[in-house]
Protein backbone atom coordinates (compact mmCIF):
# COMPACT_ATOMS: atom_id res chain seq x y z
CA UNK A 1 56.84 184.61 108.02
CA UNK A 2 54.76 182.13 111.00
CA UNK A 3 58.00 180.55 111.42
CA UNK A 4 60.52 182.90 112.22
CA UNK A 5 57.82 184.85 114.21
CA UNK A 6 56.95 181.57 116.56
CA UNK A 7 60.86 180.34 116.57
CA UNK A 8 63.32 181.51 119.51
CA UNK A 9 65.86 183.91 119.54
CA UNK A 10 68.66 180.71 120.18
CA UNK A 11 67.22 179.12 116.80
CA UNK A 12 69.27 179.86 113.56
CA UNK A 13 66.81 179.72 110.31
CA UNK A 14 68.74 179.29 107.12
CA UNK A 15 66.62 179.26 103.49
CA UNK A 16 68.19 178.07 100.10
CA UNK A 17 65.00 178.45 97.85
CA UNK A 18 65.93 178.97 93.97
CA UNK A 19 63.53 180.65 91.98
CA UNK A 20 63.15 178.64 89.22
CA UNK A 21 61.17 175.60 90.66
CA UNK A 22 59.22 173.28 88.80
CA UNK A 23 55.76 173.89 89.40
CA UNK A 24 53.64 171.37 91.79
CA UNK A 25 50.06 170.66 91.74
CA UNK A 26 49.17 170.19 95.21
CA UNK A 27 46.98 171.71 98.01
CA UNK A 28 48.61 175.16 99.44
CA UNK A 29 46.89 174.83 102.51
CA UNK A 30 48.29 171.08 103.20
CA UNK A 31 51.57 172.10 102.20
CA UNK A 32 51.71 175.31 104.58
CA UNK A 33 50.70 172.89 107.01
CA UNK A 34 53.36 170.00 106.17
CA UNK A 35 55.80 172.32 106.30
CA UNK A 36 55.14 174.12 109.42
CA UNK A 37 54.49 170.77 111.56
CA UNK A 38 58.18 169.86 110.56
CA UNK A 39 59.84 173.10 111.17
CA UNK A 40 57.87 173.29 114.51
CA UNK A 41 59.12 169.65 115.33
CA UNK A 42 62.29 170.97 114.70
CA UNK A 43 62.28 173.87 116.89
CA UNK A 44 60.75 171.98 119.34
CA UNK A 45 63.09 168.87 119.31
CA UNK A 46 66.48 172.03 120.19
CA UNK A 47 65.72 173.54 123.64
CA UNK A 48 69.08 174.99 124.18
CA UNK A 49 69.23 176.15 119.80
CA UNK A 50 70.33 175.16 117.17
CA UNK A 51 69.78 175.76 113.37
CA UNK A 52 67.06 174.52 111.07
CA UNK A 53 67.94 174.64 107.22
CA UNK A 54 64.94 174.94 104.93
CA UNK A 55 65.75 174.06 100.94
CA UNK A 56 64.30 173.03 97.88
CA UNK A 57 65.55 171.60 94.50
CA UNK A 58 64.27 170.20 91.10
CA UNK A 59 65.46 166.38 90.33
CA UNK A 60 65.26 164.35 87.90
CA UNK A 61 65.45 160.64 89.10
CA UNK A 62 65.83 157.82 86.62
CA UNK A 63 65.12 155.28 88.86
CA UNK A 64 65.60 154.75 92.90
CA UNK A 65 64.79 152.23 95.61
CA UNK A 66 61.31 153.06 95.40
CA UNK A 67 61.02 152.39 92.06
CA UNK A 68 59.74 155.87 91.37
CA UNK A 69 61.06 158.07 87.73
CA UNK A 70 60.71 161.37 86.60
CA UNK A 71 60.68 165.09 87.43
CA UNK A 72 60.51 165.98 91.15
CA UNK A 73 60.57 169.37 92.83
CA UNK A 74 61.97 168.85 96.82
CA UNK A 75 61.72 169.85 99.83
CA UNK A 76 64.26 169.27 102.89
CA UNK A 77 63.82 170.50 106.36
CA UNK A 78 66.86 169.78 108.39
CA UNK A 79 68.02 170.23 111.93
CA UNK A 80 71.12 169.69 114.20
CA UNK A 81 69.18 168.88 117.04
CA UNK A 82 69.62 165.34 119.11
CA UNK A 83 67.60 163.49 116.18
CA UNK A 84 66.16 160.10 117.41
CA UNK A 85 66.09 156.12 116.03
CA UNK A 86 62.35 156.20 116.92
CA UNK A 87 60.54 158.81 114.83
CA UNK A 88 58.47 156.17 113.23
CA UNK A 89 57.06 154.98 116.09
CA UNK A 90 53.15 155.60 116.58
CA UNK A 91 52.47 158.10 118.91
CA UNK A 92 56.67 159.38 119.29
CA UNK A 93 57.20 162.80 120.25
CA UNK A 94 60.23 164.75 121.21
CA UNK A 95 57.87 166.81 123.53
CA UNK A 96 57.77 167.19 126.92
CA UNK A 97 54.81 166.37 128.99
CA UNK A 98 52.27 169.03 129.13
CA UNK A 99 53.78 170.50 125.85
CA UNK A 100 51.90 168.81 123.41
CA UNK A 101 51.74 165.81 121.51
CA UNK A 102 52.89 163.73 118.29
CA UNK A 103 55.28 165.10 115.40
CA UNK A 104 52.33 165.88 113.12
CA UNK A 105 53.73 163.32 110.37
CA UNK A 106 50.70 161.62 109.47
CA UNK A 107 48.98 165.04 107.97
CA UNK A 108 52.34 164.87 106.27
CA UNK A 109 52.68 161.14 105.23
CA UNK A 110 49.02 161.55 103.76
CA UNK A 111 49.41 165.08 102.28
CA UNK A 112 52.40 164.18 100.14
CA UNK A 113 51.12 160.77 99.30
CA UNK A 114 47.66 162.04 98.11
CA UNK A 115 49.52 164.59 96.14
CA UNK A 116 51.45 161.44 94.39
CA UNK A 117 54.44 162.13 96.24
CA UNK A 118 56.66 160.45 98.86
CA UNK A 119 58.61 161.45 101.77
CA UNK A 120 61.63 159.91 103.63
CA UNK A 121 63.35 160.70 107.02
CA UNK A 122 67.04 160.70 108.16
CA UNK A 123 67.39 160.89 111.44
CA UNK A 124 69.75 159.26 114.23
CA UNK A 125 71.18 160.31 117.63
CA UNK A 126 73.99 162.82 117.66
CA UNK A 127 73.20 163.16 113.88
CA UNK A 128 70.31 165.57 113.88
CA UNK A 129 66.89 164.80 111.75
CA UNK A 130 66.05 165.77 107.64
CA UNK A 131 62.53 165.81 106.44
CA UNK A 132 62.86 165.02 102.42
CA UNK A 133 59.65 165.40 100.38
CA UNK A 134 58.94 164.96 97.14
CA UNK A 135 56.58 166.23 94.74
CA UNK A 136 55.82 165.46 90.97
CA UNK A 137 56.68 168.25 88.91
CA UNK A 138 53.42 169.25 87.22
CA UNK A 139 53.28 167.69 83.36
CA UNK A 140 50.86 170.55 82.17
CA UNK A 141 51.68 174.23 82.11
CA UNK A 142 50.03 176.28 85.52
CA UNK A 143 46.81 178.23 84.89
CA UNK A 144 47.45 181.77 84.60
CA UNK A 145 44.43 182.72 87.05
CA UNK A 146 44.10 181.43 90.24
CA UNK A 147 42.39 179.02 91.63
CA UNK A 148 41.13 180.92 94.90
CA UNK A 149 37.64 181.45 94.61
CA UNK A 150 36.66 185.46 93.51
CA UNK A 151 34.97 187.45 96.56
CA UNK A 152 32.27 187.70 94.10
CA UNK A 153 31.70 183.96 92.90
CA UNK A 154 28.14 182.87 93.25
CA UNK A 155 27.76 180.07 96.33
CA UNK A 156 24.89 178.35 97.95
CA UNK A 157 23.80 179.38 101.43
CA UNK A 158 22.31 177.44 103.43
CA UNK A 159 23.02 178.47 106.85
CA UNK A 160 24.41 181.39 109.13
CA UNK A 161 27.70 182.21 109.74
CA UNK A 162 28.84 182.00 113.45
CA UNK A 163 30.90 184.13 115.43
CA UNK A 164 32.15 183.46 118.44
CA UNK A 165 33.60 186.37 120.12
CA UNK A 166 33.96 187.71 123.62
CA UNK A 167 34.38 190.99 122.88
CA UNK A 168 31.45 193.04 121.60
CA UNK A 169 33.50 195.41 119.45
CA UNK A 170 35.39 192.65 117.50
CA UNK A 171 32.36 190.12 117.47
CA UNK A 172 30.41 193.54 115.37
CA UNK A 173 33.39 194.22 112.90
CA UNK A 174 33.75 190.78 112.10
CA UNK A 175 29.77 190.18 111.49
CA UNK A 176 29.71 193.67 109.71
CA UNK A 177 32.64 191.92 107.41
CA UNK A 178 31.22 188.78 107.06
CA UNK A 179 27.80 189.86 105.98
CA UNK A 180 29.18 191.48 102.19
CA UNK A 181 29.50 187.80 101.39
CA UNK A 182 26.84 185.91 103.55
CA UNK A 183 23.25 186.72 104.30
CA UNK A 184 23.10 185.41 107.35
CA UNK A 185 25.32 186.00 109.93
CA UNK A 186 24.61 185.18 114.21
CA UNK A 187 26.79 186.52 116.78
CA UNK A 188 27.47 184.51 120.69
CA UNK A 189 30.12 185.67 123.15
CA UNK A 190 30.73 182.10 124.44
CA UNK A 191 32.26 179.33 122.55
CA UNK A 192 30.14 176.81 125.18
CA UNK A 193 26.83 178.74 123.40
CA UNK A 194 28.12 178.09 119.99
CA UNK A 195 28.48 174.05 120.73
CA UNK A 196 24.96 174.49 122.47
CA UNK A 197 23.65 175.65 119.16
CA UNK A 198 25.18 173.28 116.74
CA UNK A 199 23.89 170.32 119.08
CA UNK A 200 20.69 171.19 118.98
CA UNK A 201 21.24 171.78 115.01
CA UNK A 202 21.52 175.42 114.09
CA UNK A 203 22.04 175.74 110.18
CA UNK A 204 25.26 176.76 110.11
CA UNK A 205 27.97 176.81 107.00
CA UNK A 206 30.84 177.99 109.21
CA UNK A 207 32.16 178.47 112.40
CA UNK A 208 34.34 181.83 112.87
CA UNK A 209 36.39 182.01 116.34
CA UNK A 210 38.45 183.78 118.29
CA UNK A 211 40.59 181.41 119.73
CA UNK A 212 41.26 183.28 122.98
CA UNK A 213 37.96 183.19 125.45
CA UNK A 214 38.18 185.50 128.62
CA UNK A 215 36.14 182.65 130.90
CA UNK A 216 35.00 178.80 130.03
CA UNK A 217 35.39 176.91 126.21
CA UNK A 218 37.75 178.50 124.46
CA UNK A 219 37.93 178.71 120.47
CA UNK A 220 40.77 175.87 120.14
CA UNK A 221 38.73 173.47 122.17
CA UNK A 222 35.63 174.05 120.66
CA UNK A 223 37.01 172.99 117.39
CA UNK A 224 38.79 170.54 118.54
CA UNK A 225 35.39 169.18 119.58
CA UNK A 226 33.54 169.76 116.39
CA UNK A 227 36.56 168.14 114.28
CA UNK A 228 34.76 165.06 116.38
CA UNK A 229 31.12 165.94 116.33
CA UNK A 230 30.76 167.79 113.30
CA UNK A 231 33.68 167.10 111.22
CA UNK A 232 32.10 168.59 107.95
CA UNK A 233 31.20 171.86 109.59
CA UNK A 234 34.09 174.00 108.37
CA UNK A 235 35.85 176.49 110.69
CA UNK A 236 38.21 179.36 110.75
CA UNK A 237 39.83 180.34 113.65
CA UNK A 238 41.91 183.59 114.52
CA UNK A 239 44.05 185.37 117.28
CA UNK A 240 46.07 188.54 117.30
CA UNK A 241 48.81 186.38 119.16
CA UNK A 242 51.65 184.71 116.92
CA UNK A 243 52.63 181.78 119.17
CA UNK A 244 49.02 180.83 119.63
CA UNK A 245 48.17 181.31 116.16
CA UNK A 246 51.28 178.87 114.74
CA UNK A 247 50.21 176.07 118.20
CA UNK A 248 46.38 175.90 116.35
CA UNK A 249 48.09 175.81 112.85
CA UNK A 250 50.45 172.87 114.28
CA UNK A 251 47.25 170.71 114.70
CA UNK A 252 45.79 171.36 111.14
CA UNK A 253 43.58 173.96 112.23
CA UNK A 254 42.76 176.90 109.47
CA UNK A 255 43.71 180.22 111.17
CA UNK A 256 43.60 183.96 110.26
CA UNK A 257 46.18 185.99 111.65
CA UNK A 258 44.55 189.10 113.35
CA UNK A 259 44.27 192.44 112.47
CA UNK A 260 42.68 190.62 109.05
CA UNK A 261 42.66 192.45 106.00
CA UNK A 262 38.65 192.77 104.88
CA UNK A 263 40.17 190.59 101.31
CA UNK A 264 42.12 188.42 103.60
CA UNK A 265 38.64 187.42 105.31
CA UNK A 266 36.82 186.77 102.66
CA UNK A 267 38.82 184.85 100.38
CA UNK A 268 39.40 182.17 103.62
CA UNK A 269 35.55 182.39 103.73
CA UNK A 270 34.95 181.30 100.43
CA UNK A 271 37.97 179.13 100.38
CA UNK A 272 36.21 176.84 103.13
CA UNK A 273 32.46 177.32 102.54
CA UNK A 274 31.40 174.47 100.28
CA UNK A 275 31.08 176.24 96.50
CA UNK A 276 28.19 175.34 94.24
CA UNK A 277 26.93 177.51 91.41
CA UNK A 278 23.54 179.21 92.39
């Protein structure tokens, strides 16, 4: 599990996750994500340790202040760290300088309200801080296939592949792998070349990078910079370190834990390339 593999040694993790949960309809992606920007502002909010409890529950609510009724399947993350009176404020963080910024709550605030949900925070000095989400319980039964796309589905291409990769050996696996599902595929060892190409408008449906760059741009920063320039240019990043991994995850990047599984690979590529019958 990212979490336990990113959280310190000083950092209790307790789970109470029943089995028989009502079934959500949501985005798996945005919920990975929710869920790991509040357990890493939880770990990152207890220096000196502490324990983070992870549970969920089904509830049926009649009526409450928000005027909201029904079936609901939720989600708490709670610490026992300091907590704070301020974690609504725009731009709080319990990080210190250099470390990073923001708690990561608006990806959550939208996530869970897109997915018709709502989400409410308890948190005070001395008391520690619990995350509460809530998700409508799905009203139809779920569909016994699943809804990631088959290595095989038909797809439009209408550009390359890019890899960015410093290291010859890795850069000709991955474009070896990457070419059973896409014709085109173009290699560059520099993530300052890859930018180079996509401003001066190299057809490209996605961006695959190691995050890790031996000299110049690394892989983070160039899609941190293409989440500005080209924010509809899909990209998957990866790294064969845990703790760097879970940091790019933290800030809604899509990452692929390294050594990839040839499946693994390809159902993130087709899970991000934009899917249209040929």
């Amino acid at each position: 599990m990212l979490v336990t593999e990113t959280f310190p040694a000083n950092i209790t993790i307790e789970t109470d996750i029943p089995d028989d949960l009502w079934v959500v309809e949501v985005d798996p992606g945005e919920l990975q994500l929710a869920l790991l920007n509040l357990a890493f502002n939880a770990r990152d909010a207890m220096p000196g340790g502490g324990m983070v409890r992870v549970s969920a529950k089904n509830r049926e609510i009649e009526r409450d202040r928000r005027g909201v009724v029904g079936r609901w399947m939720t989600i708490e993350i709670a610490d026992n760290g300091p907590g704070t009176p301020r974690v609504f404020e725009p731009f709080m963080t319990t990080k210190e300088i250099g470390a990073g910024s923001g708690l990561g709550l608006s990806q959550v605030h939208g996530f869970v309200h897109q997915s018709g949900g709502a989400v409410a925070i308890d948190s005070g000095p001395g008391k520690g801080t619990t995350v509460r989400i809530d998700l409508p319980a799905a009203t139809k039964a779920p569909s016994t296939g699943t809804d990631a796309p088959s290595l095989n589905a038909p797809y439009r291409a209408t550009g390359a592949v890019l890899v960015v990769e410093d290291e010859p050996a890795l850069a000709n696996t991955a474009a070896e792998l990457l070419a059973q599902w896409h014709r085109d595929i173009k290699v560059v060892q520099r993530a300052s070349t890859a930018l180079t190409l996509l401003r001066e408008g190299e057809r490209v449906d996605l961006v695959f990078a190691d995050i890790m760059m031996a000299e110049g741009l690394d892989g983070l920063h160039l899609a941190e910079i293409m989440k500005v320039e080209f924010p509809d240019m899909p990209v998957l990043l990866t790294s064969g370190d845990s703790h760097i991994a879970a940091d790019a995850a933290a800030k809604g990047f899509h990452v692929i834990r390294k050594p990839y599984r040839l499946e693994e690979l390809g159902m993130w590529v087709r899970r991000l390339l934009v899917m249209r019958p040929t």
